[in-house]
Each structure stands twice: as C-alpha cells, then as structure tokens.
N, C-alpha and C. Protein backbone atom coordinates (compact mmCIF):
# COMPACT_ATOMS: atom_id res chain seq x y z
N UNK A 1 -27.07 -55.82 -233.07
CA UNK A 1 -26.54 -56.76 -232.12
C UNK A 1 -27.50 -57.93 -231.93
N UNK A 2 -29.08 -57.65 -232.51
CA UNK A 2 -29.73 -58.76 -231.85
C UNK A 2 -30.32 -59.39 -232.93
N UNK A 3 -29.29 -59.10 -234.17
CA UNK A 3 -29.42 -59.78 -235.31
C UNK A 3 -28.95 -61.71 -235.63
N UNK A 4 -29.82 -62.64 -235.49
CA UNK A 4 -29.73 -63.98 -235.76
C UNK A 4 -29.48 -64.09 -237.62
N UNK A 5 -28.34 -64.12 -238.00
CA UNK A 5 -28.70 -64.79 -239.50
C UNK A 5 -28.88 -66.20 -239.94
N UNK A 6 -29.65 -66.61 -240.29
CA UNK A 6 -29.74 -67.73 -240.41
C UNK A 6 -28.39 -68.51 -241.73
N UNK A 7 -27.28 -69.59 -241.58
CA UNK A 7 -26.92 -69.88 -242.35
C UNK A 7 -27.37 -71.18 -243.48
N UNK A 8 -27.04 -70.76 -244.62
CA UNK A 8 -27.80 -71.75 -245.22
C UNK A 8 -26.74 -72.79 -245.76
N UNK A 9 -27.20 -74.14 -245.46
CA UNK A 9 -26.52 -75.44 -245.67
C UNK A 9 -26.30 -75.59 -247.17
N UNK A 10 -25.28 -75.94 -247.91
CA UNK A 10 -25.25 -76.37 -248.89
C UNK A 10 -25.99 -78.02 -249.20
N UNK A 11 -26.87 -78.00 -250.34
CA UNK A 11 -27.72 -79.28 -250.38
C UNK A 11 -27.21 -80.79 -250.40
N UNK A 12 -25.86 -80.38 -250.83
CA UNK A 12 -25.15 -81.56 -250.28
C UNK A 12 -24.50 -82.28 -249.09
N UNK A 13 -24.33 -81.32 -248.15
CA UNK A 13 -23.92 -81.00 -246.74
C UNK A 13 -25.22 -81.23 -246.13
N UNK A 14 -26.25 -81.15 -246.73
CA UNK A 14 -27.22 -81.22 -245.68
C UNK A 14 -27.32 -82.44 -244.76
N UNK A 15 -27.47 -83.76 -245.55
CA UNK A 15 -27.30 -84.85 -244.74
C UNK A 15 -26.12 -84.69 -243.44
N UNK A 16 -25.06 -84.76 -243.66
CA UNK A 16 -24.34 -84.36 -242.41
C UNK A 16 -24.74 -82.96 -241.63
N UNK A 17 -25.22 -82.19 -242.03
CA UNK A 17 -25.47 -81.31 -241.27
C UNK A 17 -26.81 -81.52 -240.38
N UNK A 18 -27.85 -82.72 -241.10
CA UNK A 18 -28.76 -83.28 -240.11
C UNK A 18 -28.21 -84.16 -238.72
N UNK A 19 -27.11 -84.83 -239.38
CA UNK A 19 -26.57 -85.73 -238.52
C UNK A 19 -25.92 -85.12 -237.42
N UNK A 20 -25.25 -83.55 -237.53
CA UNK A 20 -24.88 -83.47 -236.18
C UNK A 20 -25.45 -82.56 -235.41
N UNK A 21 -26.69 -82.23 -236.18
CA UNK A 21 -27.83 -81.55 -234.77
C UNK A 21 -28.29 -82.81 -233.85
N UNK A 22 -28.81 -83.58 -234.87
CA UNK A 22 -29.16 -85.11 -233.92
C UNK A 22 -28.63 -85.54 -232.62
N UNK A 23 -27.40 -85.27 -233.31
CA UNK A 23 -26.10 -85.93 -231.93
C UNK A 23 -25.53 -85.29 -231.09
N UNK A 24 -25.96 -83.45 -231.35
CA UNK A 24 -25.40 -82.53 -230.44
C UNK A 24 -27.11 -82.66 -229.52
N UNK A 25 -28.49 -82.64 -230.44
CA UNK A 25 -29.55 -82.84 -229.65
C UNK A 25 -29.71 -84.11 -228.46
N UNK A 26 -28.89 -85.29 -229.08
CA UNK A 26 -28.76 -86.33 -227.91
C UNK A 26 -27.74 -85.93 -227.00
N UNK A 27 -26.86 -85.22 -226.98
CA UNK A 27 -25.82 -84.98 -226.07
C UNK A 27 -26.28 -83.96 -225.50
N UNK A 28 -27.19 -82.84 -225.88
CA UNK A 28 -27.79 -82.22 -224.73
C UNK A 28 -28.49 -82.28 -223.88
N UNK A 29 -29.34 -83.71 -224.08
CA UNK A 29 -30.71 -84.25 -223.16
C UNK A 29 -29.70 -85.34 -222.60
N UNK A 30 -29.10 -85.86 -222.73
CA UNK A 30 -28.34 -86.61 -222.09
C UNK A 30 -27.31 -85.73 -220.72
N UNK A 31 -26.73 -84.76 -220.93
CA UNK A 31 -26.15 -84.11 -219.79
C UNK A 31 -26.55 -83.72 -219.05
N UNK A 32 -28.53 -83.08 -219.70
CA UNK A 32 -29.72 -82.37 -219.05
C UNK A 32 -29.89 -83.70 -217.53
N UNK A 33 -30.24 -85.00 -218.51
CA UNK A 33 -30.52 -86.46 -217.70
C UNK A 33 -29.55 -86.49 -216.42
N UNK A 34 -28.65 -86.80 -216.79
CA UNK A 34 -27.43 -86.89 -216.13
C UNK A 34 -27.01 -85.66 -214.77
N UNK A 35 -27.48 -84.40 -215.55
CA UNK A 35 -27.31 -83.07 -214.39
C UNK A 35 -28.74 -83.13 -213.46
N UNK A 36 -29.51 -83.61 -213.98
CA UNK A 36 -30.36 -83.76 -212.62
C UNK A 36 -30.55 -85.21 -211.89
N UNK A 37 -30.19 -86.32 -212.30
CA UNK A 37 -29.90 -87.45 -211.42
C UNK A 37 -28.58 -87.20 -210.41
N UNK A 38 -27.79 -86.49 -210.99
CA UNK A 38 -26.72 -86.13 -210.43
C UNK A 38 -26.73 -85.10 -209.00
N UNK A 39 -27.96 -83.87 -209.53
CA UNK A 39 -28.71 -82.95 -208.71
C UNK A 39 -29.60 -83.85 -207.28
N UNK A 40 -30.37 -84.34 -207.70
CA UNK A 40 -31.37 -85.41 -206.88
C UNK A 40 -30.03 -86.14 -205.89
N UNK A 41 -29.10 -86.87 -206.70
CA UNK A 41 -28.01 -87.74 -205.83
C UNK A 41 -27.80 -86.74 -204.55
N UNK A 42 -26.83 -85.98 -204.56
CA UNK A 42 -26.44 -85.07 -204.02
C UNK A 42 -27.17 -84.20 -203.07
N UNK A 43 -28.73 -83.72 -203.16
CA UNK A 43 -29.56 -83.48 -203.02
C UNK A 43 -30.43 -84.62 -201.13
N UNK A 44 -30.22 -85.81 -201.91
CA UNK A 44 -30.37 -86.68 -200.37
C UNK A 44 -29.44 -87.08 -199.66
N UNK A 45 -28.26 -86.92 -200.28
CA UNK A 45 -26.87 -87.01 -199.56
C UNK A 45 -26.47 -85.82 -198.26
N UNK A 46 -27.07 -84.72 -198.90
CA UNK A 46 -26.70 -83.59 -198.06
C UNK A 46 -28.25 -83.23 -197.14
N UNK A 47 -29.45 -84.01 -197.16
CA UNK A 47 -30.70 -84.25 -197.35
C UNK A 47 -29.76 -85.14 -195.42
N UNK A 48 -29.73 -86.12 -196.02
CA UNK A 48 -28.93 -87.33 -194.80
C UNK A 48 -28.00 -86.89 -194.18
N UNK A 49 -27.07 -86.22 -194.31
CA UNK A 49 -26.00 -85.51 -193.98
C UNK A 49 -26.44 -84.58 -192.47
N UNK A 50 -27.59 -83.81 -193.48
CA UNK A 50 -28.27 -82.68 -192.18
C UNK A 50 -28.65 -82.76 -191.50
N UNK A 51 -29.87 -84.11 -191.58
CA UNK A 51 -30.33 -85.15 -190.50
C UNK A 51 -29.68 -85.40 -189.32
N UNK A 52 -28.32 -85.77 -189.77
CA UNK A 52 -27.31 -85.71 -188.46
C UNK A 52 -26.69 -84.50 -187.94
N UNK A 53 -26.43 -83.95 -186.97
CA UNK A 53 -26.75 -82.53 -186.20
C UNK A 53 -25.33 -82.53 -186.70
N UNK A 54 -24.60 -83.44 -186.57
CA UNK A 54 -23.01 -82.91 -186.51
C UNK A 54 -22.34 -82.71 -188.09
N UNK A 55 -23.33 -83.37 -188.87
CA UNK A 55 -23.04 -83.27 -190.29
C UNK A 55 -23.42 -82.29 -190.82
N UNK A 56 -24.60 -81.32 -189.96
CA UNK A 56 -25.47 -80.10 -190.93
C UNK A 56 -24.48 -79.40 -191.05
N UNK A 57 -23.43 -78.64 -190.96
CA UNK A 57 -22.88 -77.34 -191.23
C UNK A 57 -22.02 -78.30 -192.93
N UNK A 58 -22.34 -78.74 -192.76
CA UNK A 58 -21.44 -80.19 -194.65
C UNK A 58 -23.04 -80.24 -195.48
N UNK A 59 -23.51 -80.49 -195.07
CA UNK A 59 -24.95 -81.43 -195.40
C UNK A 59 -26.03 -79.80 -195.71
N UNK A 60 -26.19 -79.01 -195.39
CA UNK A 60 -26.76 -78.12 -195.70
C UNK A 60 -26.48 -77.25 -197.40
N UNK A 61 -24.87 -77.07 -197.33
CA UNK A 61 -24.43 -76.19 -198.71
C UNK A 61 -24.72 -77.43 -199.48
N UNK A 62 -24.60 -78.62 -199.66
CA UNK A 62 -24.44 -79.89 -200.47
C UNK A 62 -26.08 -80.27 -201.05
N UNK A 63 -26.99 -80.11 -199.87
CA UNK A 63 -28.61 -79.86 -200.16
C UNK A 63 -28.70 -78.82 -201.00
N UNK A 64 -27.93 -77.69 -200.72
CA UNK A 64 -28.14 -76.48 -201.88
C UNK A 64 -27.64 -76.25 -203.24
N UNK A 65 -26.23 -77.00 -202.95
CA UNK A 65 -26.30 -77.18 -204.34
C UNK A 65 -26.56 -78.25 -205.16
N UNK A 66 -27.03 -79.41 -205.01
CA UNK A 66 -28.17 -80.48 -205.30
C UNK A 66 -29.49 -79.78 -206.08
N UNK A 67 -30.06 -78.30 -205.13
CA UNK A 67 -30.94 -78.31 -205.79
C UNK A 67 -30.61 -77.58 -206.61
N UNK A 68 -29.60 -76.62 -207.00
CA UNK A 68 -28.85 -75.72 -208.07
C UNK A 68 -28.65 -76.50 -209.29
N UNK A 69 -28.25 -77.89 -208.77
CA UNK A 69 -27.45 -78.47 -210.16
C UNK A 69 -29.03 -79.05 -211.12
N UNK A 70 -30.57 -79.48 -210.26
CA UNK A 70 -31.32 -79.74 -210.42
C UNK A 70 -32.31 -78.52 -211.32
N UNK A 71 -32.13 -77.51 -210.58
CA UNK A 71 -32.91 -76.43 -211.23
C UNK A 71 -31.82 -75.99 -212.78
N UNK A 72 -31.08 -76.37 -212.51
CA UNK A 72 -30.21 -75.86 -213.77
C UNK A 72 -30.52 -76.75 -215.01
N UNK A 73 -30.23 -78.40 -214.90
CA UNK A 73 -30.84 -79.36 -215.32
C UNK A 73 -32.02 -78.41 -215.95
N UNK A 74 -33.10 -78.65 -215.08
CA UNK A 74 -34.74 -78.06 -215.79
C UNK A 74 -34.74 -77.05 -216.72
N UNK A 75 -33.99 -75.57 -216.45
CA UNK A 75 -33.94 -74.70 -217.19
C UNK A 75 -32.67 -74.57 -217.85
C-alpha cells in the first residue's frame, strides 16, 4: 500500500511533461499566495468585527477561520 512507483516519461513527451509540472508548480504557489492573503483579509475583518462588543459573537468564528485558512496556506 505504501508503494510510490515512479512513472517513466517517454523521451519525447518529456518536454511537455516538463511543461506541466511548471504550471501545476505555479498554480500551487499561487493558491498557497492567494489562501493566505485571503486568510490575513478575513483574519482583521473578524480582528475589527470583535473589537466591537456587538459584532464579537460574528467577528470571533471569522478571526478563526482567517487563521485556519492561513495555517492551511503555510502547511
């Protein structure tokens, strides 16, 4: 079960097969980017929210998951 096989590219395929690790590698640091600016946003929104007494019971879960979407981002 905790067998990885490695597949092997045909040498002609290889060029495209470089090309779409590249672009799946930019599309993963890019969502990474994106899921923690997104985390941080959200994060002082519910940050401001709590600040105001009548907003904390909104502004508290919204701080929490700010920092969820942030820690997820990282790892």
């Amino acid at each position: 079960m905790g067998e990885h096989r490695q597949k092997s590219v045909p040498l002609l395929l290889w060029p495209f097969y470089a090309i779409w690790r590249l672009l799946t590698f930019i599309l993963q640091l890019t969502g990474r980017i994106i899921c923690a600016i997104l985390g941080l946003a959200i994060m002082a929104a519910g940050t401001t929210l709590t600040i105001t007494i009548a907003g904390a019971p909104l502004g508290i879960p919204l701080t929490i998951f700010g920092f969820l979407l942030l820690i997820r981002a990282l790892f």
